[in-house]
PDB file of N, CA and C in Angstrom:
ATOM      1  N   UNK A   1      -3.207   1.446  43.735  1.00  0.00           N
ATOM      2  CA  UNK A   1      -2.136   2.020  42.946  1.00  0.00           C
ATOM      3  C   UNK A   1      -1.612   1.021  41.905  1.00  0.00           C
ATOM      4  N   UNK A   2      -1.675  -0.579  42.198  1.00  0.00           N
ATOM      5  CA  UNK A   2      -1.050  -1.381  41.610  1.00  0.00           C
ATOM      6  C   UNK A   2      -1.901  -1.439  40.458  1.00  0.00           C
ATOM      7  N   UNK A   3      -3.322  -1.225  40.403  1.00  0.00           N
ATOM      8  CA  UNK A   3      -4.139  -1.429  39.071  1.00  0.00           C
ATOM      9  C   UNK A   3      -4.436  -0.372  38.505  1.00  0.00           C
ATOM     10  N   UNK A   4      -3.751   1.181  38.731  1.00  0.00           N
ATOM     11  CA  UNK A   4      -3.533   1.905  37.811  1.00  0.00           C
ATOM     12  C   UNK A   4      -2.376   1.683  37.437  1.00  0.00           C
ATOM     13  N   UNK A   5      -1.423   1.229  37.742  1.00  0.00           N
ATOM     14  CA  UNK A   5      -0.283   1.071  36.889  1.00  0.00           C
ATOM     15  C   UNK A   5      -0.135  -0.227  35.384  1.00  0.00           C
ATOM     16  N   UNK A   6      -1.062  -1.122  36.018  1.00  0.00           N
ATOM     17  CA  UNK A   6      -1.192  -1.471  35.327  1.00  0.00           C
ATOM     18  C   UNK A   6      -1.821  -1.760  33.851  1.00  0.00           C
ATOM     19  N   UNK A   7      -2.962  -0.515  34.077  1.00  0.00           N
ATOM     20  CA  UNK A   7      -3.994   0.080  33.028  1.00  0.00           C
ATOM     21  C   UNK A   7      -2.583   0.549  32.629  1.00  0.00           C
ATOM     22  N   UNK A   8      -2.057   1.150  33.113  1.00  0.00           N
ATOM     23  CA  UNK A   8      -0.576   2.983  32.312  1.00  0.00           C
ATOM     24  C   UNK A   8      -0.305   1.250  31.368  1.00  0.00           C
ATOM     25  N   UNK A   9       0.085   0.750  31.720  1.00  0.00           N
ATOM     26  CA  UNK A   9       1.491  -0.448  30.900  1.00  0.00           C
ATOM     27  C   UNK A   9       0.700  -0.408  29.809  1.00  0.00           C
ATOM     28  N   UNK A  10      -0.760  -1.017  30.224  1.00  0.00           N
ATOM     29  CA  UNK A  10      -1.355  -1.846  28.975  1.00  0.00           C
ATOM     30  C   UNK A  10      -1.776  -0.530  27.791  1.00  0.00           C
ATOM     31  N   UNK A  11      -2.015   0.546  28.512  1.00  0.00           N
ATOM     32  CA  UNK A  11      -2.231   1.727  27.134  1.00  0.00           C
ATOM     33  C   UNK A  11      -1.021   1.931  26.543  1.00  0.00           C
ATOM     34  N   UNK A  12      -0.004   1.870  27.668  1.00  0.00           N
ATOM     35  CA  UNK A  12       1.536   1.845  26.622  1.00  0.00           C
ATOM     36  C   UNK A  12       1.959   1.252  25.573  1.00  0.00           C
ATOM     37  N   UNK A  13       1.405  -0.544  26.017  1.00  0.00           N
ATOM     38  CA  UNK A  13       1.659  -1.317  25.201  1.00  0.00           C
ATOM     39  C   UNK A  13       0.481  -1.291  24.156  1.00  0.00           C
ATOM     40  N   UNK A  14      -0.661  -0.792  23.774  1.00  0.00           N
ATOM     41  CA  UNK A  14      -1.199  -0.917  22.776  1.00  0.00           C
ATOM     42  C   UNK A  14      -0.923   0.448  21.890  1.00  0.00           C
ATOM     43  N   UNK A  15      -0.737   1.397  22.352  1.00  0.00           N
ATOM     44  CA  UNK A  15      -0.117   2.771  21.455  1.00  0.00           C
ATOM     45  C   UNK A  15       1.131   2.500  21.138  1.00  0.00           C
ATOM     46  N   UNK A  16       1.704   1.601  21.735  1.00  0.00           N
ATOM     47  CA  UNK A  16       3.396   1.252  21.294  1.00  0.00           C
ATOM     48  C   UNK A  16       2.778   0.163  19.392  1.00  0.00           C
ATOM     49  N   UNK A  17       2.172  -0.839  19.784  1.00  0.00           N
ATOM     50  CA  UNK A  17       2.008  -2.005  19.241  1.00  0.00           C
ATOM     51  C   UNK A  17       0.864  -1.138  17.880  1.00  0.00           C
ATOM     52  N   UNK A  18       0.144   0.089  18.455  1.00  0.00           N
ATOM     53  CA  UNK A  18      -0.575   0.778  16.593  1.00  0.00           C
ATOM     54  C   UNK A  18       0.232   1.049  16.286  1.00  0.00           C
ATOM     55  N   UNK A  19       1.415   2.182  16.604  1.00  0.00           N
ATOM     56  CA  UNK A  19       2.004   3.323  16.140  1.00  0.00           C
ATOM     57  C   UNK A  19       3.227   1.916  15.547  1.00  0.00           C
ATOM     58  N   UNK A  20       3.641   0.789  15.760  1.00  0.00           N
ATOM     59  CA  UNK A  20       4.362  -0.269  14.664  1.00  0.00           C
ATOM     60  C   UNK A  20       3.473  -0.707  13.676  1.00  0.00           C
ATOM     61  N   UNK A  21       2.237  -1.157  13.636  1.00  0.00           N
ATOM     62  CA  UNK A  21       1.122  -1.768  12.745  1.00  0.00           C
ATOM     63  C   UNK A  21       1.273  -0.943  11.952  1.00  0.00           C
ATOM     64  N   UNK A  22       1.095   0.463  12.285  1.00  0.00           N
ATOM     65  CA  UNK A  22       0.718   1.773  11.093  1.00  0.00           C
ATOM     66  C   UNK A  22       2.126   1.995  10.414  1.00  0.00           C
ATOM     67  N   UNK A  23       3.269   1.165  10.986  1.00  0.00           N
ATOM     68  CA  UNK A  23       4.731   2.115   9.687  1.00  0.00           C
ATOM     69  C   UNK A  23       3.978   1.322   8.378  1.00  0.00           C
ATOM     70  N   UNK A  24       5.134   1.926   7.834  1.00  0.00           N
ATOM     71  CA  UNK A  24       5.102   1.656   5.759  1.00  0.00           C
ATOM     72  C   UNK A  24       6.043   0.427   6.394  1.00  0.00           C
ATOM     73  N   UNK A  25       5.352  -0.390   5.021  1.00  0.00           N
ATOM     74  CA  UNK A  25       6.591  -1.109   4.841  1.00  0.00           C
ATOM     75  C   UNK A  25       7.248  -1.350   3.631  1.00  0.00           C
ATOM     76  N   UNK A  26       7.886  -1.490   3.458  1.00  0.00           N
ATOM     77  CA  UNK A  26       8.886  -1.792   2.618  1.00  0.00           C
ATOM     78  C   UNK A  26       8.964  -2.423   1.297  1.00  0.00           C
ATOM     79  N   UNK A  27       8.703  -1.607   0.139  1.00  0.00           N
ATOM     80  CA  UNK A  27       8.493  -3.015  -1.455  1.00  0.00           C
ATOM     81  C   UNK A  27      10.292  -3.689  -1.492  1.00  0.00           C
ATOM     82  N   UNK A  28       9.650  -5.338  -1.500  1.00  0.00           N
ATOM     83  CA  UNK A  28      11.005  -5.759  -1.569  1.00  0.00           C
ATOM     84  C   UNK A  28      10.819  -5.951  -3.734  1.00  0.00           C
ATOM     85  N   UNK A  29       9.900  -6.252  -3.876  1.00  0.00           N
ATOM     86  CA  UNK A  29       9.829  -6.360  -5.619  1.00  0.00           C
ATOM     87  C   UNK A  29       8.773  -5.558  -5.966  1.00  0.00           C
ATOM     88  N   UNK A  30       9.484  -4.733  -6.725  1.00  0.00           N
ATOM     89  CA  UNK A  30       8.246  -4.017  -7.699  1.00  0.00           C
ATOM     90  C   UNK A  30       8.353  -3.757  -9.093  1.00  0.00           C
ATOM     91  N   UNK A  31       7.263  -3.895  -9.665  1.00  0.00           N
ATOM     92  CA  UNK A  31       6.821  -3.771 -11.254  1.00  0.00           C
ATOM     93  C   UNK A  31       6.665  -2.944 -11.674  1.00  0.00           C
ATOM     94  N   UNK A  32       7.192  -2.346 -12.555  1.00  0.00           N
ATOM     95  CA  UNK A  32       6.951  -1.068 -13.497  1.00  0.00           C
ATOM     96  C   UNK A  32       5.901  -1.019 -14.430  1.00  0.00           C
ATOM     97  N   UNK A  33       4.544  -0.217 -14.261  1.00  0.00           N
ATOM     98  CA  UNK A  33       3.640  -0.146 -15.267  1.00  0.00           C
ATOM     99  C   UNK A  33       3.925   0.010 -16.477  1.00  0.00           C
ATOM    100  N   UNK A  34       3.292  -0.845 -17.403  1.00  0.00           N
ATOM    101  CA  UNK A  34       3.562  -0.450 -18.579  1.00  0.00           C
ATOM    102  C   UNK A  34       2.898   0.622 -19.219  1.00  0.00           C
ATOM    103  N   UNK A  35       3.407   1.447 -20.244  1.00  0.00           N
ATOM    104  CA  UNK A  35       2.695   2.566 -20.398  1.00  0.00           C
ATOM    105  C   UNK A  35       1.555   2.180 -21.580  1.00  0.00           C
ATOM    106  N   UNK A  36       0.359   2.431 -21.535  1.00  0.00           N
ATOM    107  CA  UNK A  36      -0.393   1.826 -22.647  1.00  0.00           C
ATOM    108  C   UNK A  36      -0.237   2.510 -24.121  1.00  0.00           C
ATOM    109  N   UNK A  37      -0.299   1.705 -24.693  1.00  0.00           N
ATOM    110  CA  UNK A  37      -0.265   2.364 -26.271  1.00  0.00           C
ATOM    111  C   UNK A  37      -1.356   3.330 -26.557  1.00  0.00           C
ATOM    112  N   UNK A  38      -2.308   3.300 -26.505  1.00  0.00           N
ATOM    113  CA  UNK A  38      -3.262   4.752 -26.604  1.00  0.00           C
ATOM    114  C   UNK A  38      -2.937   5.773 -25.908  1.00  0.00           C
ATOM    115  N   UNK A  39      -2.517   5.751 -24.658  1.00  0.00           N
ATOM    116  CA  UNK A  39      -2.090   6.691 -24.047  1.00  0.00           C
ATOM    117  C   UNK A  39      -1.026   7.746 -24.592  1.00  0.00           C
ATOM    118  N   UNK A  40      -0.128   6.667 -25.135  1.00  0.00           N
ATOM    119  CA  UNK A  40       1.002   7.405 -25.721  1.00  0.00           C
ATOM    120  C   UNK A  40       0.727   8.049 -27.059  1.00  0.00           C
ATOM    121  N   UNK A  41      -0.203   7.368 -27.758  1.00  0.00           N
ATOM    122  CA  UNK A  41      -0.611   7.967 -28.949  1.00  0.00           C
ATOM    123  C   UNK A  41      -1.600   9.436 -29.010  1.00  0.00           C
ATOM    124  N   UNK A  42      -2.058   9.182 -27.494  1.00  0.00           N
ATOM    125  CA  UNK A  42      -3.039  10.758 -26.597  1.00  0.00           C
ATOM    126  C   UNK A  42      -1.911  11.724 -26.054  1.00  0.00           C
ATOM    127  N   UNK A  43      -0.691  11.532 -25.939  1.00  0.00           N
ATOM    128  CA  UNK A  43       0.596  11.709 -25.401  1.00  0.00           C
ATOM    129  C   UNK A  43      -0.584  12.327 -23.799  1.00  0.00           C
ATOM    130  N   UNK A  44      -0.983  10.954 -23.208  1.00  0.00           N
ATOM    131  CA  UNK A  44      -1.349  11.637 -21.909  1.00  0.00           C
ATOM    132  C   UNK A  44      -0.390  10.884 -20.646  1.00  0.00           C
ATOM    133  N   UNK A  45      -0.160  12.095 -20.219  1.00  0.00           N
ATOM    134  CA  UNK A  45       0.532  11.627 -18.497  1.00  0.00           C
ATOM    135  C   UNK A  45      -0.263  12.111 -17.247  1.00  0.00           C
ATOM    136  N   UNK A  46      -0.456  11.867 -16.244  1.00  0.00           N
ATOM    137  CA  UNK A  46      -0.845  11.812 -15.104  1.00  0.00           C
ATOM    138  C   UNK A  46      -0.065  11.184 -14.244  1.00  0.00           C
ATOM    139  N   UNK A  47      -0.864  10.805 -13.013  1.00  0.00           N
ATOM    140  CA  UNK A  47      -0.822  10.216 -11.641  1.00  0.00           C
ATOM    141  C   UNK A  47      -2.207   8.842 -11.458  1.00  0.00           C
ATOM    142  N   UNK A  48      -1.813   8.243 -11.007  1.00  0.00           N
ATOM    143  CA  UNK A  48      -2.554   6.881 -10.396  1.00  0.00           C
ATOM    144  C   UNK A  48      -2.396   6.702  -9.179  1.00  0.00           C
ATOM    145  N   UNK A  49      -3.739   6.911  -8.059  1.00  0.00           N
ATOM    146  CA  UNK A  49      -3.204   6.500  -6.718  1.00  0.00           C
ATOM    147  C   UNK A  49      -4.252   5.298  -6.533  1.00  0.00           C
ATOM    148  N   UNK A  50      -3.524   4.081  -5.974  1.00  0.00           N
ATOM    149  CA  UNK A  50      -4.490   3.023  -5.682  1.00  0.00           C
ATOM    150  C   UNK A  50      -4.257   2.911  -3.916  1.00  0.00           C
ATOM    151  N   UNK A  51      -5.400   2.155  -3.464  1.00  0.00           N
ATOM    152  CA  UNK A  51      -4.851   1.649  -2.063  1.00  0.00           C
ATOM    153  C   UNK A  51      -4.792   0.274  -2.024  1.00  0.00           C
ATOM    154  N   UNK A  52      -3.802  -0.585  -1.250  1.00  0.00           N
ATOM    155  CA  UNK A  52      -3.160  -1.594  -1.459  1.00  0.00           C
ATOM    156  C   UNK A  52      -3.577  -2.314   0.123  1.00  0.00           C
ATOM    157  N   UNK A  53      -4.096  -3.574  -0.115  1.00  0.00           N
ATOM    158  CA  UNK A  53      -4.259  -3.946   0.860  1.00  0.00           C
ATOM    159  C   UNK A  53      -3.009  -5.484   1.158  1.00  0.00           C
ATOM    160  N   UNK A  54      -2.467  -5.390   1.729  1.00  0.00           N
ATOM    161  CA  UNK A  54      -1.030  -6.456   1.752  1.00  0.00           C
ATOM    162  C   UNK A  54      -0.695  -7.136   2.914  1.00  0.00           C
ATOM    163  N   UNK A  55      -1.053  -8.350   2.433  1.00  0.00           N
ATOM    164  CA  UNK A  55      -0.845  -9.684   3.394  1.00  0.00           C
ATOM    165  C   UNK A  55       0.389  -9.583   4.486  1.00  0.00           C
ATOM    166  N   UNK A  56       0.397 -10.548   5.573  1.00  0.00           N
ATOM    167  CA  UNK A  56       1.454 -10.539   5.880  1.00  0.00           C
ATOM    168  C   UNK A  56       2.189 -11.272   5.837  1.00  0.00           C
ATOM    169  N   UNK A  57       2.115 -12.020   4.674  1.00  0.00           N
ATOM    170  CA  UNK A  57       3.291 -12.807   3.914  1.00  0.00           C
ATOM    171  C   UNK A  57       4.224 -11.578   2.859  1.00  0.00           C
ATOM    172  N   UNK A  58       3.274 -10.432   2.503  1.00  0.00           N
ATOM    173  CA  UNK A  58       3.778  -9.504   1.888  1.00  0.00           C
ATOM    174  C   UNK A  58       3.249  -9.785   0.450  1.00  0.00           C
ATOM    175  N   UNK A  59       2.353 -10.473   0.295  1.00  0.00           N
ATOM    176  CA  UNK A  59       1.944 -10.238  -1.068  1.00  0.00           C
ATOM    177  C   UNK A  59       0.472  -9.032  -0.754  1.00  0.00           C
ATOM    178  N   UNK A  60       0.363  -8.996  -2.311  1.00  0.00           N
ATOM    179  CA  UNK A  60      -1.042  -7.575  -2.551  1.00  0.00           C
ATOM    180  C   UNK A  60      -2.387  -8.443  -2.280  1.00  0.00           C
ATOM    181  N   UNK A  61      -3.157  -8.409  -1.231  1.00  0.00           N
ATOM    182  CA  UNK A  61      -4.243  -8.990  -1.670  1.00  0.00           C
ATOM    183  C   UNK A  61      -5.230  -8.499  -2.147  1.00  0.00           C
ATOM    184  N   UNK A  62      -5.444  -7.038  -2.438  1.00  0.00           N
ATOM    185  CA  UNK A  62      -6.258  -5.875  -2.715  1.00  0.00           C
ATOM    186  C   UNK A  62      -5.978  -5.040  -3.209  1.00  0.00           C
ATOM    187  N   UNK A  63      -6.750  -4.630  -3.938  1.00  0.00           N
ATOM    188  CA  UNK A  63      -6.208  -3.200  -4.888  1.00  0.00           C
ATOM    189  C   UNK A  63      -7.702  -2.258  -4.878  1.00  0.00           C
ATOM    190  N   UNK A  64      -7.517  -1.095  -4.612  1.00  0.00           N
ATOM    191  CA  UNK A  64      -8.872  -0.308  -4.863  1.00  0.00           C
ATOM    192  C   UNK A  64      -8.014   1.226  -5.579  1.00  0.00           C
ATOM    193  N   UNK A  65      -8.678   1.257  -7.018  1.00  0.00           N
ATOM    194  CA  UNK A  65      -8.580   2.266  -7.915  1.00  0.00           C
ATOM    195  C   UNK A  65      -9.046   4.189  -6.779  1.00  0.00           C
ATOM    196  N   UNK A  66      -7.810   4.203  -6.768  1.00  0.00           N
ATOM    197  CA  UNK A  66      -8.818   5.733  -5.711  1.00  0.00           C
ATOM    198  C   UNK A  66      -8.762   6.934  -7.392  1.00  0.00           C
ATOM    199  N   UNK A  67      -7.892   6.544  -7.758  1.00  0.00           N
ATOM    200  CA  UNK A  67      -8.367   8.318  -8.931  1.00  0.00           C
ATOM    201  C   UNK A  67      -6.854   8.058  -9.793  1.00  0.00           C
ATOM    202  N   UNK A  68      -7.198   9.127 -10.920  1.00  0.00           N
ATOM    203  CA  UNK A  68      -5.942   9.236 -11.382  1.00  0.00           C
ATOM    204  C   UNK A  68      -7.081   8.690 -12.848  1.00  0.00           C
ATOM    205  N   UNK A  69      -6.012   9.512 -14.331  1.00  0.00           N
ATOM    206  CA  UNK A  69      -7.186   8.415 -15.324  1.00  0.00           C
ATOM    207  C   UNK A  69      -7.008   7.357 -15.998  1.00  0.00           C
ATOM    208  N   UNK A  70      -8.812   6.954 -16.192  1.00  0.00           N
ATOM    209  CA  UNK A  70      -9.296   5.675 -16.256  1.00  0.00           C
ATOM    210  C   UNK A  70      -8.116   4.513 -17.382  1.00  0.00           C
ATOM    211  N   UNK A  71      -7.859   5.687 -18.590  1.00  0.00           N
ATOM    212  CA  UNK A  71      -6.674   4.700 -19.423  1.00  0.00           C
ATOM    213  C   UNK A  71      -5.338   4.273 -18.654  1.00  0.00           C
ATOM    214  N   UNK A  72      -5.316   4.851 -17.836  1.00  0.00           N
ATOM    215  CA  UNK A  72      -3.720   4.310 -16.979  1.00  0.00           C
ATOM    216  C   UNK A  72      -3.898   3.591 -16.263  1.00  0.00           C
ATOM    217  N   UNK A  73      -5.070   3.454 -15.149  1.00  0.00           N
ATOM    218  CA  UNK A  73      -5.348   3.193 -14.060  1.00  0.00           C
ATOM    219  C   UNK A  73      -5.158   1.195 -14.345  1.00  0.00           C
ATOM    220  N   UNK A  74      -5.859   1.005 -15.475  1.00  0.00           N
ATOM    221  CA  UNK A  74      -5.142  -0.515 -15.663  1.00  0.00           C
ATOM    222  C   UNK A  74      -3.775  -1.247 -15.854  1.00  0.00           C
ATOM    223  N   UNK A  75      -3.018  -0.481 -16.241  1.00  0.00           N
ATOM    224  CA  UNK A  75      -1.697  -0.540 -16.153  1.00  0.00           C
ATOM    225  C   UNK A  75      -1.417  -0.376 -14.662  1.00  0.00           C
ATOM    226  N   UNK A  76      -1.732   0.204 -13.938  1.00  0.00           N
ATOM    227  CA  UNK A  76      -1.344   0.668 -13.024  1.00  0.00           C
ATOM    228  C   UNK A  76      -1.786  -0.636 -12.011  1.00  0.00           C
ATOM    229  N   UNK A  77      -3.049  -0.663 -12.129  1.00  0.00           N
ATOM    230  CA  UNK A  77      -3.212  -2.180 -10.885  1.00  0.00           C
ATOM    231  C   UNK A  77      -2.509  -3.290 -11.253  1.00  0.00           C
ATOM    232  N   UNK A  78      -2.387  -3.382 -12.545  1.00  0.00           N
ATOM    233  CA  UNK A  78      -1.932  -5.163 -13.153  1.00  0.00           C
ATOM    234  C   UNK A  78      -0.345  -4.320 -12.164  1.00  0.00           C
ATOM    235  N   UNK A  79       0.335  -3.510 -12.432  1.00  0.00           N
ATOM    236  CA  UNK A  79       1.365  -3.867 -11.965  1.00  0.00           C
ATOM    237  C   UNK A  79       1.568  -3.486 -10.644  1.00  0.00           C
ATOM    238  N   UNK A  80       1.337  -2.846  -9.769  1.00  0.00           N
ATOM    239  CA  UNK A  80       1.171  -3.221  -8.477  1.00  0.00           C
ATOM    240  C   UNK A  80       0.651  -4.728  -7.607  1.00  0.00           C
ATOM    241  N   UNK A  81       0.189  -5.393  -8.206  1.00  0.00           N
ATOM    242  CA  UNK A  81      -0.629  -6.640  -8.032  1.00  0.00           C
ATOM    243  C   UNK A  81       0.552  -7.963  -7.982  1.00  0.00           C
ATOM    244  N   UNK A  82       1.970  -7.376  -8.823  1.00  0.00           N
ATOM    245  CA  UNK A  82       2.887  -7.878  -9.199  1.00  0.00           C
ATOM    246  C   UNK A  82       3.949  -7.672  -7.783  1.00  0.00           C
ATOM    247  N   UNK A  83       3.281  -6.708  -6.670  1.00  0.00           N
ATOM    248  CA  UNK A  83       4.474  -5.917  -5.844  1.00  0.00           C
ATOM    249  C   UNK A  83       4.541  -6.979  -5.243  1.00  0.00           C
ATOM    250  N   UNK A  84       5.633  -6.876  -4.261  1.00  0.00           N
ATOM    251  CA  UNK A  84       5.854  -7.744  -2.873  1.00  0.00           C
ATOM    252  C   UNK A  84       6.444  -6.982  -1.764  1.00  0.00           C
ATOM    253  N   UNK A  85       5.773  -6.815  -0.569  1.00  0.00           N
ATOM    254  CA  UNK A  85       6.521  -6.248   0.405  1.00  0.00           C
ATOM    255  C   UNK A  85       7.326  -7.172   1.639  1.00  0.00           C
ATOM    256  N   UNK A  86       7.783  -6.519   2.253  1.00  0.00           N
ATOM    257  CA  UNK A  86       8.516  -7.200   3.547  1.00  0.00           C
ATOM    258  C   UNK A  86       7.289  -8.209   4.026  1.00  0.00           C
ATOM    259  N   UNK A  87       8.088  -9.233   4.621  1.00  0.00           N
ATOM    260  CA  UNK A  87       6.920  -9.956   5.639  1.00  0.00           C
ATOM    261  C   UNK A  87       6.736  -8.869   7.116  1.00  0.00           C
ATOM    262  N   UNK A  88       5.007  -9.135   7.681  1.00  0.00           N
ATOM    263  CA  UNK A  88       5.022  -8.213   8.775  1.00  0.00           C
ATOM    264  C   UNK A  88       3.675  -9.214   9.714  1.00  0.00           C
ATOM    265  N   UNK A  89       4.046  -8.996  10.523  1.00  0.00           N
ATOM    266  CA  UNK A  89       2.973  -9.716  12.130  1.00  0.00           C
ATOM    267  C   UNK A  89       1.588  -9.636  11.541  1.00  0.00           C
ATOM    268  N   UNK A  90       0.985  -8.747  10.460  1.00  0.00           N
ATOM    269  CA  UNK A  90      -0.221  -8.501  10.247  1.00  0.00           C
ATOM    270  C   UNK A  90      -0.330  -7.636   9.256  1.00  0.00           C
ATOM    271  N   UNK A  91      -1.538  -8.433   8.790  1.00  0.00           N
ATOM    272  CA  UNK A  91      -2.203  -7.245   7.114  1.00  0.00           C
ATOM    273  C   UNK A  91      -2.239  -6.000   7.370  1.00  0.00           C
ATOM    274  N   UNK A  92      -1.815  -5.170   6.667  1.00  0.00           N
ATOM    275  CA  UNK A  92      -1.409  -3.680   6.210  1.00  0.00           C
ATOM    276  C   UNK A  92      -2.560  -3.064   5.260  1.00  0.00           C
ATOM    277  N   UNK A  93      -2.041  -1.841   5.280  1.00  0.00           N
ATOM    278  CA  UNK A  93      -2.758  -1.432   3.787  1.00  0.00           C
ATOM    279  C   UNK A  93      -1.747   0.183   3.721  1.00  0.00           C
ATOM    280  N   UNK A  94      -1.872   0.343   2.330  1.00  0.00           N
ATOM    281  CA  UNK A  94      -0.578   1.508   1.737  1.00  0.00           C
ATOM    282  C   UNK A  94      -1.354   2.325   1.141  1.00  0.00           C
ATOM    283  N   UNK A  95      -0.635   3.401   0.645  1.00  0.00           N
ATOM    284  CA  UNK A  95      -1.668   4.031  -0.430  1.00  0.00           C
ATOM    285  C   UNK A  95      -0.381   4.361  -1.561  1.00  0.00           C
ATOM    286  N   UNK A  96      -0.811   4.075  -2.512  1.00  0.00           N
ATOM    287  CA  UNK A  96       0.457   4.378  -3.733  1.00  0.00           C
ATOM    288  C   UNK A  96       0.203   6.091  -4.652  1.00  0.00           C
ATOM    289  N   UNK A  97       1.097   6.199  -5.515  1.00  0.00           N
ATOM    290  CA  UNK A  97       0.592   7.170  -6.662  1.00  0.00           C
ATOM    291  C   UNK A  97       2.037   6.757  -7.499  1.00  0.00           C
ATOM    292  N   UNK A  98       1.321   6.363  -8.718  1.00  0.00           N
ATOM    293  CA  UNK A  98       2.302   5.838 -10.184  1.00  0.00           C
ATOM    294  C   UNK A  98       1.904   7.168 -10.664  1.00  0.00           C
ATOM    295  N   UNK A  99       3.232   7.710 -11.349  1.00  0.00           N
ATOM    296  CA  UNK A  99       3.142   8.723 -12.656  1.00  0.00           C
ATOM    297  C   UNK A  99       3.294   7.928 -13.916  1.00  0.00           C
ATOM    298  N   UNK A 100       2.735   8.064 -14.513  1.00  0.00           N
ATOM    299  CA  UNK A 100       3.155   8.068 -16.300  1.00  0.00           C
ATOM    300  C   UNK A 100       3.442   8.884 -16.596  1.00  0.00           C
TER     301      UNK A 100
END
């Protein structure tokens, strides 16, 4: 009985310890894309979603372009790249979406 209880703890404690790994965390600084000059001269707006891979010092160490278009999408990483989140026990990853 004593070493099923102790399997129960340890699944507790590792579904306790994902379901914290997996929150959001928190931008303590963030950068506002700049809007590019062609764009504006295309008068185009959209969405940019990147996924963010973030240290746990809280800086960006990764950026991967998921969609959104190609003229924004550079604006869009240079300034996410600029973010900073909370410090956390371990590397993360987010998923964003910038409008222009």
């Amino acid at each position: 009985m004593t070493k099923l209880k102790y399997i129960l703890l340890g699944a507790i404690f590792l579904v306790g310890s994902a379901s914290a790994a997996d929150q959001e965390r928190e931008v303590v600084r963030r950068e506002q894309p700049e809007y590019p000059p062609i764009a504006a001269r295309m008068h185009l707006h959209g969405t940019v979603k990147l996924k963010i891979w973030i240290n746990p010092d809280g800086t960006v160490r990764r950026l991967d372009y998921i969609g959104g278009h190609p003229l924004l999408a550079e604006s869009a990483l240079k300034a996410v790249k600029g973010w900073k989140y909370e410090p956390a026990a371990r590397e993360s990853t987010d998923t964003v979406a910038l409008k222009f």
